[in-house]
Every structure is written in structure tokens, then in C-alpha cells.
N, C-alpha and C. Protein backbone atom coordinates (compact mmCIF):
# COMPACT_ATOMS: atom_id res chain seq x y z
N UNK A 1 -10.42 -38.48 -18.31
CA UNK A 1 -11.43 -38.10 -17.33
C UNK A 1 -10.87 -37.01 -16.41
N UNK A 2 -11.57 -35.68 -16.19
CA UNK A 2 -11.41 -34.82 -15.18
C UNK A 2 -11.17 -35.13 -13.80
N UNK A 3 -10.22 -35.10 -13.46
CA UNK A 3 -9.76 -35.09 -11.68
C UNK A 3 -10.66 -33.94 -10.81
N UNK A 4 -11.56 -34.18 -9.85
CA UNK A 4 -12.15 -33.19 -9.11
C UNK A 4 -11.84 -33.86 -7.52
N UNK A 5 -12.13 -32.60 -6.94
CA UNK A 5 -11.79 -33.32 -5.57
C UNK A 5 -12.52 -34.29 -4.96
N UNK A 6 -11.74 -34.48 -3.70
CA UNK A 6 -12.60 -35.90 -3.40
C UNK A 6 -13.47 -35.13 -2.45
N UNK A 7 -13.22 -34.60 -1.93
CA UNK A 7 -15.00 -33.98 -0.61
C UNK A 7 -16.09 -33.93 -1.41
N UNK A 8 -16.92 -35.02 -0.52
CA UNK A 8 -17.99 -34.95 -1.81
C UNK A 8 -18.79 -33.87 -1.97
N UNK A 9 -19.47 -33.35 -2.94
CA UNK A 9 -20.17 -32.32 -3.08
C UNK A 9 -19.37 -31.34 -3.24
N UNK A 10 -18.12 -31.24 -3.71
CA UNK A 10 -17.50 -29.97 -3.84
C UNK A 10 -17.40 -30.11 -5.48
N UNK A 11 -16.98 -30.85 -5.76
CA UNK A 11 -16.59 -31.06 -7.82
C UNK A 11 -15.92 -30.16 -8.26
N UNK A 12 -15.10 -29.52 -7.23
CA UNK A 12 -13.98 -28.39 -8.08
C UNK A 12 -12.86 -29.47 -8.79
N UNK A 13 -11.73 -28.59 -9.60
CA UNK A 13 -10.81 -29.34 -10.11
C UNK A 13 -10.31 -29.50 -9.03
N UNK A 14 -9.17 -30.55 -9.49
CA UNK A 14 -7.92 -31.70 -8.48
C UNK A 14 -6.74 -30.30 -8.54
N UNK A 15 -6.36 -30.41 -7.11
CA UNK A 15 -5.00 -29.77 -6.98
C UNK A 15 -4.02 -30.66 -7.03
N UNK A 16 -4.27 -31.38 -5.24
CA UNK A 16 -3.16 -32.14 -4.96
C UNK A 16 -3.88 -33.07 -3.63
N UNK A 17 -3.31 -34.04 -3.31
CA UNK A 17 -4.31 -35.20 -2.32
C UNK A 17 -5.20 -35.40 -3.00
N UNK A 18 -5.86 -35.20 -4.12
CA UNK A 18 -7.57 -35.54 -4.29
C UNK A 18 -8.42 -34.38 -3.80
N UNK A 19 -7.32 -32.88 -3.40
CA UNK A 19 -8.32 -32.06 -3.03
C UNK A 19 -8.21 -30.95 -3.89
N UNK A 20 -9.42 -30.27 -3.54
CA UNK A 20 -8.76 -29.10 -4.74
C UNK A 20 -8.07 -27.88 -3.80
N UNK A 21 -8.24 -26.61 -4.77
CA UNK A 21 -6.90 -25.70 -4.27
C UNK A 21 -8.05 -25.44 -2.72
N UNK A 22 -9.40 -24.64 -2.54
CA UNK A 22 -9.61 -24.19 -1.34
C UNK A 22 -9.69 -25.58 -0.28
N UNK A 23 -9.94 -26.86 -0.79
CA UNK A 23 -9.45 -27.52 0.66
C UNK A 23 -8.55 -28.29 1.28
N UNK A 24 -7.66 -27.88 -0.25
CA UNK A 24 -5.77 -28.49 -0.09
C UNK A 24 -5.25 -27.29 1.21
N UNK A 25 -5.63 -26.31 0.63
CA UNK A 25 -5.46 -24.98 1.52
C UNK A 25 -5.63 -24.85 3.31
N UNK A 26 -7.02 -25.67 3.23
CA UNK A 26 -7.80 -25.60 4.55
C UNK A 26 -6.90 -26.75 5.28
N UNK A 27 -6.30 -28.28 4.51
CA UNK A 27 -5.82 -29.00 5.08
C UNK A 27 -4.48 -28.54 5.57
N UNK A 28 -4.35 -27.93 4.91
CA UNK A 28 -2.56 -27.58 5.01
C UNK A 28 -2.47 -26.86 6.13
N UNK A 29 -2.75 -25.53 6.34
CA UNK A 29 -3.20 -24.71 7.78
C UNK A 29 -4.03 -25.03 8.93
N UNK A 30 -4.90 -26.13 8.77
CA UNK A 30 -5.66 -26.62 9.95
C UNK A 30 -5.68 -27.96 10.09
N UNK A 31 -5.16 -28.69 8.83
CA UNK A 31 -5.32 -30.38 9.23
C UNK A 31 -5.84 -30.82 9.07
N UNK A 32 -7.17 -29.82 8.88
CA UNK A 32 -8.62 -31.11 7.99
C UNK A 32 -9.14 -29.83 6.84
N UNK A 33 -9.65 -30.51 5.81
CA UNK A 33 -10.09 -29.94 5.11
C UNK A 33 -11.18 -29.40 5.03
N UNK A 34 -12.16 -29.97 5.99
CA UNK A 34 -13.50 -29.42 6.25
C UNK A 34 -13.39 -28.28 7.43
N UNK A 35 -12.10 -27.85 7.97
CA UNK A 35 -12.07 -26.63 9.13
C UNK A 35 -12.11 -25.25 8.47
N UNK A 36 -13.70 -24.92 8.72
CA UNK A 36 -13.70 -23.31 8.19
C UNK A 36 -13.59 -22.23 9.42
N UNK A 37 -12.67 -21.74 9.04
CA UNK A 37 -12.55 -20.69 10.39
C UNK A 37 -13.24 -19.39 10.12
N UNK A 38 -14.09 -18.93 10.45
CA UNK A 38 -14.91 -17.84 10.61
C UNK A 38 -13.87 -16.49 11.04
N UNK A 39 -14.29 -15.70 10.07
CA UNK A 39 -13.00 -14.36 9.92
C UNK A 39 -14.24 -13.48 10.13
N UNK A 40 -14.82 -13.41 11.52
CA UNK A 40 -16.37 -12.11 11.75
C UNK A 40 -15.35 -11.75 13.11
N UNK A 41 -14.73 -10.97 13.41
CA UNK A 41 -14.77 -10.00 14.74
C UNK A 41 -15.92 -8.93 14.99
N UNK A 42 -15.86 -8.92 15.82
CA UNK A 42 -16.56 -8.00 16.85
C UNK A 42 -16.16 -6.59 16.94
N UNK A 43 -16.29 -5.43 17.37
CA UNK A 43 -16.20 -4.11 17.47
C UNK A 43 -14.82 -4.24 18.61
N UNK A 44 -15.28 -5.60 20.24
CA UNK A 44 -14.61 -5.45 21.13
C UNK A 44 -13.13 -6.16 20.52
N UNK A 45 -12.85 -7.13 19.71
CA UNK A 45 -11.97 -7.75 19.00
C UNK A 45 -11.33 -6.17 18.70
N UNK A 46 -11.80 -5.44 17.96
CA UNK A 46 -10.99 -4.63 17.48
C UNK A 46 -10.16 -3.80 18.29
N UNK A 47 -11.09 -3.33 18.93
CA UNK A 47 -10.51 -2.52 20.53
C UNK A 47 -9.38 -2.94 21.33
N UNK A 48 -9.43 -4.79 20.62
CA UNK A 48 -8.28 -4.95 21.93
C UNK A 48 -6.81 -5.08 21.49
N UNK A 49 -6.87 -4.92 19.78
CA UNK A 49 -5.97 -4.60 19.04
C UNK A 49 -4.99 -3.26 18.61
N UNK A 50 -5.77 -2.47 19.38
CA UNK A 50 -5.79 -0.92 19.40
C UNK A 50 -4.83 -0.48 20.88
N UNK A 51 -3.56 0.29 20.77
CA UNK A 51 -2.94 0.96 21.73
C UNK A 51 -3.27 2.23 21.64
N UNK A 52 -4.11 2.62 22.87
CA UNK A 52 -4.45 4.21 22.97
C UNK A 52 -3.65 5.26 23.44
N UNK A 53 -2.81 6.30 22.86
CA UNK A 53 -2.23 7.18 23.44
C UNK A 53 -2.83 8.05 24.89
N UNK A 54 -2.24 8.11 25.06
CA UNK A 54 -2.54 9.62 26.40
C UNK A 54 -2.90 11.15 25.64
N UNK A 55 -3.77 11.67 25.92
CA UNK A 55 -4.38 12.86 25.53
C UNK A 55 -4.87 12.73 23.94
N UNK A 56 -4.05 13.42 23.08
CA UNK A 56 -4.53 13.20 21.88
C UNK A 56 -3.63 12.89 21.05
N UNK A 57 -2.97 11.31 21.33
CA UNK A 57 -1.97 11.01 20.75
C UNK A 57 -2.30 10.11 19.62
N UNK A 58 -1.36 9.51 18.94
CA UNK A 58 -2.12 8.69 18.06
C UNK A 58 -2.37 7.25 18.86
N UNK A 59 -3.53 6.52 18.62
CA UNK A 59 -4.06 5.08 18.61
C UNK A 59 -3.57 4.30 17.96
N UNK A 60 -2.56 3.60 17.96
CA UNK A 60 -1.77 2.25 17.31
C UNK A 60 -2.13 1.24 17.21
N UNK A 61 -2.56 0.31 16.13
CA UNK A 61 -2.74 -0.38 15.83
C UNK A 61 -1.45 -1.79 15.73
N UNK A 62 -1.99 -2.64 16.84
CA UNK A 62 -1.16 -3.24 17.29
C UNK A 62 -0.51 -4.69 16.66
N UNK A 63 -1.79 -4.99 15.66
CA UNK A 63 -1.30 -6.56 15.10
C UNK A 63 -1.05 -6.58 13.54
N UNK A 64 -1.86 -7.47 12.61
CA UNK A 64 -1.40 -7.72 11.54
C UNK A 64 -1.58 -6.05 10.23
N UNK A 65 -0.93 -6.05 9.69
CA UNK A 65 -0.43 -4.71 8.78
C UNK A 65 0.24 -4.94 7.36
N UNK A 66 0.19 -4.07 6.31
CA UNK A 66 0.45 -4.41 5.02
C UNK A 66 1.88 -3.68 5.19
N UNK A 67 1.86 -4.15 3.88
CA UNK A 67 3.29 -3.71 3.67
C UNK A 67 3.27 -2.40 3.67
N UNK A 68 2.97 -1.30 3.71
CA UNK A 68 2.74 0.20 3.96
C UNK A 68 2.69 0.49 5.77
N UNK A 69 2.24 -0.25 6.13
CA UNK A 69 2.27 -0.23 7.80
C UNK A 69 0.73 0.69 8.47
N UNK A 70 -0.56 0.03 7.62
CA UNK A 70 -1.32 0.06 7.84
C UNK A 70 -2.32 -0.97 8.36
N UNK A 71 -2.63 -0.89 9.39
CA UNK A 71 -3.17 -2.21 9.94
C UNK A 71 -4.67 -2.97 9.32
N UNK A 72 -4.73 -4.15 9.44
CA UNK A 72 -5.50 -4.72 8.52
C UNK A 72 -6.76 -5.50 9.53
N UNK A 73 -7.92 -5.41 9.15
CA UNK A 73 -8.77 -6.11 10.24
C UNK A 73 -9.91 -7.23 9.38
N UNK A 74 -10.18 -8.27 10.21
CA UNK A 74 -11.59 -8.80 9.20
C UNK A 74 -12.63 -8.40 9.92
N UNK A 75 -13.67 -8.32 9.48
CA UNK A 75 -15.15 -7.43 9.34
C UNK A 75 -15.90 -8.01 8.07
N UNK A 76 -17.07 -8.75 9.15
CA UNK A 76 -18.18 -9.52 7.73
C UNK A 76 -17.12 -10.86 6.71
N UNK A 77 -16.21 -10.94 7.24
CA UNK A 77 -15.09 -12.26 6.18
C UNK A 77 -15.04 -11.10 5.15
N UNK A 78 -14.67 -10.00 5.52
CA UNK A 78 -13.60 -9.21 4.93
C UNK A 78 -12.50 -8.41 5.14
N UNK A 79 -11.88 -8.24 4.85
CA UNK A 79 -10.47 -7.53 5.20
C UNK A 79 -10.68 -6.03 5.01
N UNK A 80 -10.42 -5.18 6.28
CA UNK A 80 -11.07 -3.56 6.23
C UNK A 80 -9.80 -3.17 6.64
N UNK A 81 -8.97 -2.02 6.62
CA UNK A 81 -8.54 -1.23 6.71
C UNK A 81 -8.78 -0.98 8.11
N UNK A 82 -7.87 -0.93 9.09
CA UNK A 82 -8.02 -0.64 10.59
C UNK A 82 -8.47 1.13 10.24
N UNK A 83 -7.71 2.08 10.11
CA UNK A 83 -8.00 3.12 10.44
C UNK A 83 -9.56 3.64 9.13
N UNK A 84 -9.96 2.45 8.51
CA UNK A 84 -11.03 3.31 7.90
C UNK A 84 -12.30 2.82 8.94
N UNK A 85 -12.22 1.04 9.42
CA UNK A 85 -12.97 0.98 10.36
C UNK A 85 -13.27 1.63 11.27
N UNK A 86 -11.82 2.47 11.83
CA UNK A 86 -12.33 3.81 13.31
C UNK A 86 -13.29 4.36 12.76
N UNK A 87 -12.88 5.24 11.66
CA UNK A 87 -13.40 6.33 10.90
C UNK A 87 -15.01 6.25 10.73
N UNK A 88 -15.74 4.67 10.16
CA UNK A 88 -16.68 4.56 10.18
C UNK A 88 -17.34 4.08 11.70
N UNK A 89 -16.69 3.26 12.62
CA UNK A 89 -17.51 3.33 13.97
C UNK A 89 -17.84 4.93 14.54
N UNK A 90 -16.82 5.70 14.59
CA UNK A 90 -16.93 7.15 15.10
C UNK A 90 -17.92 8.26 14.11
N UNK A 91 -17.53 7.63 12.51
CA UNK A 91 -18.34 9.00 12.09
C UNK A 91 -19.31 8.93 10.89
N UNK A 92 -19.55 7.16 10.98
CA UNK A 92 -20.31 6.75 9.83
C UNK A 92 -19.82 6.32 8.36
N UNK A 93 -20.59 5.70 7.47
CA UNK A 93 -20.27 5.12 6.77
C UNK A 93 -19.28 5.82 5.40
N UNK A 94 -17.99 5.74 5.24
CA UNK A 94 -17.43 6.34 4.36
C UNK A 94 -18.10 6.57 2.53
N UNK A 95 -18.69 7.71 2.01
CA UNK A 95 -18.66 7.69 0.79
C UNK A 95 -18.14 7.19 -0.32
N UNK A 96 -18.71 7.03 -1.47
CA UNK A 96 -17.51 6.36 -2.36
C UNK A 96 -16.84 7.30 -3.30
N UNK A 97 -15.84 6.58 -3.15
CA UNK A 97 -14.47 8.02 -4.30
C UNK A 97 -13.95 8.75 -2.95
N UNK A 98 -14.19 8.63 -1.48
CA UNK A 98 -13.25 8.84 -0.71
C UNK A 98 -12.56 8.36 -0.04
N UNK A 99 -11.51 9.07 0.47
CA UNK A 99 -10.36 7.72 1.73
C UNK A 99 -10.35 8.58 2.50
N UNK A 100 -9.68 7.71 3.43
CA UNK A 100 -9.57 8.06 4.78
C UNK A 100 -7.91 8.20 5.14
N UNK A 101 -7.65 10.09 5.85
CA UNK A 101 -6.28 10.26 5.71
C UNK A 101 -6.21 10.46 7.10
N UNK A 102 -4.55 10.35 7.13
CA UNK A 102 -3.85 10.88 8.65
C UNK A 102 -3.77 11.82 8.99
N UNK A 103 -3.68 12.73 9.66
CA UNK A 103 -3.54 14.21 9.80
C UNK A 103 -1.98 13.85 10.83
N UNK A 104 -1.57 12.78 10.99
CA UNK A 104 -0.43 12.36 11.85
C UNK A 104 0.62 11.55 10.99
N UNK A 105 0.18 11.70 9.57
CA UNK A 105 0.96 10.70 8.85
C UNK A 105 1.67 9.37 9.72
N UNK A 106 1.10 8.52 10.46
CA UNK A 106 1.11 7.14 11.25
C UNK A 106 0.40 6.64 10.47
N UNK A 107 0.82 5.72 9.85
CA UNK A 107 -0.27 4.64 9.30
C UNK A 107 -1.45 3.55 10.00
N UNK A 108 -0.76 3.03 11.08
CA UNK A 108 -1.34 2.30 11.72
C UNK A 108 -2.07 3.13 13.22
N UNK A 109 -2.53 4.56 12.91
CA UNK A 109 -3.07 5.17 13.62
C UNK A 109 -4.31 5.02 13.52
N UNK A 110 -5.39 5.06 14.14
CA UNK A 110 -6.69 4.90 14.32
C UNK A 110 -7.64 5.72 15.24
N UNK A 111 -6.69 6.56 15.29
CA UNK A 111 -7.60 7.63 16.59
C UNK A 111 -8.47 8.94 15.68
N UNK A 112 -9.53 8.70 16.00
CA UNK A 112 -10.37 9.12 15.05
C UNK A 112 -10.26 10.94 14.93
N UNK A 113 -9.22 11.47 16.05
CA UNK A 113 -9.41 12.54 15.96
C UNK A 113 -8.37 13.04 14.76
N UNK A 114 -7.45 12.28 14.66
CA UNK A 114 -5.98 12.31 13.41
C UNK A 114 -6.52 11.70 11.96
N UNK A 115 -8.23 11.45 12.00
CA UNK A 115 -8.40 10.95 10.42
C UNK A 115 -9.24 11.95 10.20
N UNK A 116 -9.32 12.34 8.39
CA UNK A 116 -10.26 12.91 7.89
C UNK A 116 -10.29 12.49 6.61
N UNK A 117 -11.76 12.75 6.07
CA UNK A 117 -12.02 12.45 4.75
C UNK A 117 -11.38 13.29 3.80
N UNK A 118 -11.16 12.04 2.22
CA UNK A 118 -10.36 13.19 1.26
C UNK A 118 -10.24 12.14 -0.08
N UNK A 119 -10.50 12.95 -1.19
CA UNK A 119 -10.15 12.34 -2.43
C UNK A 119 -8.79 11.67 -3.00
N UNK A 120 -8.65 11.26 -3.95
CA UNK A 120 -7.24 10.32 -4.18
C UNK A 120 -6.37 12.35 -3.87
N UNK A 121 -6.57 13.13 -4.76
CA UNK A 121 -6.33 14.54 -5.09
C UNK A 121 -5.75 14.76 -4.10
N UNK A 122 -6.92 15.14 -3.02
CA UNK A 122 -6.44 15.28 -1.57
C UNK A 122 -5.58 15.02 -0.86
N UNK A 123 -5.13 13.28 -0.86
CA UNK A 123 -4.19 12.57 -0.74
C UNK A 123 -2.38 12.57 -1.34
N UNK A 124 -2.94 13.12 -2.62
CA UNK A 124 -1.53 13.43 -3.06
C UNK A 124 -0.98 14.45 -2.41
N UNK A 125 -2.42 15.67 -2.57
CA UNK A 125 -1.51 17.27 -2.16
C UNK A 125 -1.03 17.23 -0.83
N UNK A 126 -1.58 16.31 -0.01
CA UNK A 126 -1.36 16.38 1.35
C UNK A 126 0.16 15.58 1.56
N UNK A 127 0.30 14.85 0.76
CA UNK A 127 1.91 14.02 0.69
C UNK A 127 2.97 15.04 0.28
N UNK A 128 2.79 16.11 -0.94
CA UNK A 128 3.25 16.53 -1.32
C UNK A 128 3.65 17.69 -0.49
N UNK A 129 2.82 18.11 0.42
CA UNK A 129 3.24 19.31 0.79
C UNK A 129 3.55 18.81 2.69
N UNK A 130 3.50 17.27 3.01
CA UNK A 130 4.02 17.08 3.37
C UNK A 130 5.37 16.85 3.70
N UNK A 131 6.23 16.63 2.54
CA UNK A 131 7.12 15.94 2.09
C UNK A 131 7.97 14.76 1.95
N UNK A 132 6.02 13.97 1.60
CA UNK A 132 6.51 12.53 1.87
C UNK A 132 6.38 11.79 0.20
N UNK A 133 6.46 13.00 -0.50
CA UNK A 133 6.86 11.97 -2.32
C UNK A 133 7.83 11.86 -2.04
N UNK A 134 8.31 10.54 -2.76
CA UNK A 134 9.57 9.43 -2.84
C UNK A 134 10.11 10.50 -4.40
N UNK A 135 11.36 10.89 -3.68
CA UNK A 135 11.93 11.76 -5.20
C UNK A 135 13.05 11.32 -4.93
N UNK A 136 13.94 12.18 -6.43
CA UNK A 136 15.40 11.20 -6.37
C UNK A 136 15.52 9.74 -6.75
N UNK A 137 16.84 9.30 -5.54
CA UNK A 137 17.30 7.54 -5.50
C UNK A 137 16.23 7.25 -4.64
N UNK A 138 15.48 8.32 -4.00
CA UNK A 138 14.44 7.35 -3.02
C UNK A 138 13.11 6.48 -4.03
N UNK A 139 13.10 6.91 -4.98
CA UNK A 139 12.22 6.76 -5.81
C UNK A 139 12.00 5.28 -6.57
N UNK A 140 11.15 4.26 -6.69
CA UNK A 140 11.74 2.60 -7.19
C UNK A 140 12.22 2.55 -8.52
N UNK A 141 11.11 3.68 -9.08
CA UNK A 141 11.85 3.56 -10.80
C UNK A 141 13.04 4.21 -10.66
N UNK A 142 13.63 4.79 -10.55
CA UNK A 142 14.84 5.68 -10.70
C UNK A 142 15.94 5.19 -10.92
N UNK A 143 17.00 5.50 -12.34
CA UNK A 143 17.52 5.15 -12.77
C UNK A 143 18.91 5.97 -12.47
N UNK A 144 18.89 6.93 -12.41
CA UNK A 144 19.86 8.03 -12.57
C UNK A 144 20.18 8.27 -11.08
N UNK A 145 21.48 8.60 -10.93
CA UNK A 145 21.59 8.76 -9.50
C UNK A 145 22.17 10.58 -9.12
N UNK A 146 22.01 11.34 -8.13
CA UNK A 146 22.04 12.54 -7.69
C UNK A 146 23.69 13.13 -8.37
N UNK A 147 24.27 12.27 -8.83
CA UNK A 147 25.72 12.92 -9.37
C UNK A 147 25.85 12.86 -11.04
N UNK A 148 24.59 11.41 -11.78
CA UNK A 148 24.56 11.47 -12.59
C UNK A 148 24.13 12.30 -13.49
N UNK A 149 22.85 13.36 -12.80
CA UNK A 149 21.80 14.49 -12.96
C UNK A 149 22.90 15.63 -12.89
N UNK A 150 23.44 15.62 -11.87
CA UNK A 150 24.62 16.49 -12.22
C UNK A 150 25.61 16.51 -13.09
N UNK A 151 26.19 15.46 -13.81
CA UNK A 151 27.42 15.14 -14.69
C UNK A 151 26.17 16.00 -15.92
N UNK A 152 24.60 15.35 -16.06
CA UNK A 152 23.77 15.61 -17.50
C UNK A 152 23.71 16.91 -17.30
N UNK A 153 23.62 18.04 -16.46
CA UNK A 153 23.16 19.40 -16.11
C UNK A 153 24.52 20.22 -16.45
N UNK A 154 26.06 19.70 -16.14
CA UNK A 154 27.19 20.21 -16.53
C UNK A 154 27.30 19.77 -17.66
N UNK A 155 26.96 18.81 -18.39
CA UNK A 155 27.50 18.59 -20.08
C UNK A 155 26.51 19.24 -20.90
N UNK A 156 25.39 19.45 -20.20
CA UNK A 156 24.38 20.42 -20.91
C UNK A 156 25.00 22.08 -21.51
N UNK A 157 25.06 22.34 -20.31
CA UNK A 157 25.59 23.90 -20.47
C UNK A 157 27.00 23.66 -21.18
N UNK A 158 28.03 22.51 -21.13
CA UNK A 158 28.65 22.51 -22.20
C UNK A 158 28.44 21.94 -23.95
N UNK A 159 27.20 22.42 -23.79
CA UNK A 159 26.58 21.82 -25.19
C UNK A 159 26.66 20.90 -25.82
N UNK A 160 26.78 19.77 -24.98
CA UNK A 160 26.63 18.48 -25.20
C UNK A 160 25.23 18.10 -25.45
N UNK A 161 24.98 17.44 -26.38
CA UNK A 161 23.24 17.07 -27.22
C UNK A 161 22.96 16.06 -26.02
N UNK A 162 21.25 16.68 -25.55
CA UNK A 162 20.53 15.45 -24.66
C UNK A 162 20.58 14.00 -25.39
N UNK A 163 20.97 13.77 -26.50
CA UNK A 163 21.00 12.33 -26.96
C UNK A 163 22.15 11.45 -26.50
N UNK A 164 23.19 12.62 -26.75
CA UNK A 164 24.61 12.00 -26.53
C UNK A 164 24.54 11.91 -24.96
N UNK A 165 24.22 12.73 -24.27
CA UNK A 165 23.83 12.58 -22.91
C UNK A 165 23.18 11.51 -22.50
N UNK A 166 22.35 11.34 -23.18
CA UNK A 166 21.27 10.24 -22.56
C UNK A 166 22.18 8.87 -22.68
N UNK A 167 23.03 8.80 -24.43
CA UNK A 167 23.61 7.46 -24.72
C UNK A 167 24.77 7.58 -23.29
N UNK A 168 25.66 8.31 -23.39
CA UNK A 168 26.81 8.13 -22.09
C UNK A 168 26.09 7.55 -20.67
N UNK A 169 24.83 7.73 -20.53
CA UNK A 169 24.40 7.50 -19.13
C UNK A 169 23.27 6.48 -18.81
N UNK A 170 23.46 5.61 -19.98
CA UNK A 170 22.18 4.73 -20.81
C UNK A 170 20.81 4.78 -20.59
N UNK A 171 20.18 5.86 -20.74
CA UNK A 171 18.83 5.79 -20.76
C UNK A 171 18.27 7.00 -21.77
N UNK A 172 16.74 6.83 -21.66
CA UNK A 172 16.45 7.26 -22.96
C UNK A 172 16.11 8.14 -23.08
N UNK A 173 16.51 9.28 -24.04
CA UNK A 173 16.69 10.60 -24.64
C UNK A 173 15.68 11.36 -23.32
N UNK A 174 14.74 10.82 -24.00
CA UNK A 174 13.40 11.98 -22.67
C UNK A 174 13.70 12.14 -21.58
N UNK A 175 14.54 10.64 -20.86
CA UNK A 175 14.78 11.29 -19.39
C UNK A 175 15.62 12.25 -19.46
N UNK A 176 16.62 12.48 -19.77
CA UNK A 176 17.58 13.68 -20.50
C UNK A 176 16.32 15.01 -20.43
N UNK A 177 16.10 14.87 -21.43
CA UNK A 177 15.06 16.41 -21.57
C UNK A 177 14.08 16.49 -20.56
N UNK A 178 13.49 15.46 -19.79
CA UNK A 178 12.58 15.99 -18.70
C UNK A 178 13.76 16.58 -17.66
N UNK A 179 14.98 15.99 -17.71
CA UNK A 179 15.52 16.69 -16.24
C UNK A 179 16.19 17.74 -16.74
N UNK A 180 16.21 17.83 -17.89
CA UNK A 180 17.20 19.35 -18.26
C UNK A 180 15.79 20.37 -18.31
N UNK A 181 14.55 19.92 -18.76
CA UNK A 181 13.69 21.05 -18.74
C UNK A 181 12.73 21.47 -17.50
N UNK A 182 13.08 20.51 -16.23
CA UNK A 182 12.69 21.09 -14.98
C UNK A 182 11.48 19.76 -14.55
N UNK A 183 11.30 19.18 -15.82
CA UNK A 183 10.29 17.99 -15.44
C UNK A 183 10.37 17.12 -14.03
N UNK A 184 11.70 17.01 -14.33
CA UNK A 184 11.85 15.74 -13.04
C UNK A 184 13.50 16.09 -12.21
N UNK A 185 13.37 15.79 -11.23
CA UNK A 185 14.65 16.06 -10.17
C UNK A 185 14.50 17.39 -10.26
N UNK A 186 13.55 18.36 -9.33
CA UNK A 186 13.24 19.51 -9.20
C UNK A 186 13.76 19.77 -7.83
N UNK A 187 13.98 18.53 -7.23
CA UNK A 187 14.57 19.24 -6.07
C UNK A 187 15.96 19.43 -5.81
N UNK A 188 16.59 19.27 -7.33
CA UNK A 188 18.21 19.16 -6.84
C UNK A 188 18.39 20.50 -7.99
């Protein structure tokens, strides 16, 4: 026989207690399983989360934030994006296929005069010519380190084969030929 929880009228599967996972959840963080906490703020909620610079500085966003260091808000029992919420109180409802960028690169900025609209596109070129791509060891995939690119770039010109290169430095052939042919580590 199927285990479902015990609150009656719920009939989800059994987690653990006799409850299932959303009111094992609810018990665990509030103590009873029937405590629904309402995730609706207000416009003034938001405001009071918000540090306003002097003149036209950036607006900081003062509480909870992702791992990027963009602040996070609920709106309707959903989770919005602090600086896209400015964006739409100040300038209306965002389109779709666009985001909302910094002109202050601050993440947790919200001052509507430092955001503007822009495609993923937009977003890159603006990183890029910022100079905020992760290149190099800064990079998570990155295997090869700034002396190793150099040892492959000197055994090159001594005509050492990108294979044999690649085997001495264990990785695979292509990374070899993207960095000997300008593909990748362009800035060293």
C-alpha cells in the first residue's frame, strides 16, 4: 500500500513523519506544517531594502543575493531580480528576449539611472569590452596554466607536433591547435 501524507486532503507521497516533502518542509522551518508564509511584498518592502547613493550613485541593494551578487526579491510568490524590478517600477514592463544591464557593472545596483535594456548579444559585448570575460586561470574550465601556453607556444616554433604537445601537457590535441592558432589565450 502507498504511504501518502497524513494532512488530510493533501494525498501526496510519504517523505518522512507521515508528511510529504512540501509539509515535511513547512514543519521543519516553522514547526507546523500547516504555516504558509505568504512571499507578496509591497513596492514599500522593497524600498526599504534599497541603499540610495548621493547624487547619481549607485542604489544598493541591501539583503538577500545570488551567487553573482545580484539581489533577489519576492513579488506575486515569486522571486524577481531586484534590479529588473527598479527597471520595471521606473520604466515599465520589460519585453521578452531582453535583460536588464548595469551601465555601473554593480550587480546589486538598482538605481534606475545605471540600468538599460539589452539582448543576451548586448550583454556579452558590453562584458567584453568591458573587461569583465573570465580569460586565462581566471576561467572555471581552464586547464592549462599561463606558463604552460607558453612552454606549447616555445615547443611549437621548435617544431614540436601539437599532438606531442598536447600528450606532454595532458590534454587534447585541439586545445593545442586552438591556442597555437589564436583561438584561445589571445590575451597572452
Amino acid at each position: 500500500m502507498k504511504k501518502v501524507c497524513s494532512i488530510p486532503e493533501c494525498g501526496n507521497d510519504f517523505l518522512a513523519r507521515g508528511l510529504c516533502k512540501l509539509h515535511y518542509y513547512r514543519w521543519k522551518r516553522q514547526g507546523n506544517p500547516l504555516i504558509v508564509i505568504a512571499k507578496n511584498n509591497t513596492e514599500e518592502d522593497f524600498w526599504s531594502k534599497v541603499e540610495i547613493g548621493e547624487d547619481n550613485e549607485c542604489w544598493l541593494w541591501q539583503t538577500g543575493k545570488d551567487d553573482d551578487g545580484y539581489g533577489a526579491f519576492w513579488w506575486n510568490n515569486r522571486q524577481v531580480k531586484a534590479h529588473r524590478f527598479s527597471w520595471e517600477i521606473f520604466n515599465g514592463p520589460i519585453r521578452d528576449g531582453l535583460q536588464v544591464l548595469h551601465d555601473c557593472d554593480t550587480p546589486s545596483c538598482v538605481n534606475p539611472c545605471h540600468l538599460f535594456l539589452g539582448t543576451t548579444q548586448d550583454n556579452t559585448a558590453d562584458r567584453y569590452s568591458k573587461g569583465r570575460q573570465a580569460r586565462g586561470v581566471s576561467c572555471h574550465s581552464t586547464v592549462l596554466s599561463e606558463q604552460d601556453v607558453a612552454k606549447a607556444r616555445s615547443m611549437s616554433l621548435g617544431k614540436v607536433s601539437g599532438r606531442k604537445i598536447a600528450r606532454l601537457l595532458g590534454v587534447h590535441p585541439s586545445t593545442i591547435y586552438k591556442l597555437l592558432n589564436g583561438d584561445s589565450w589571445k590575451h597572452i
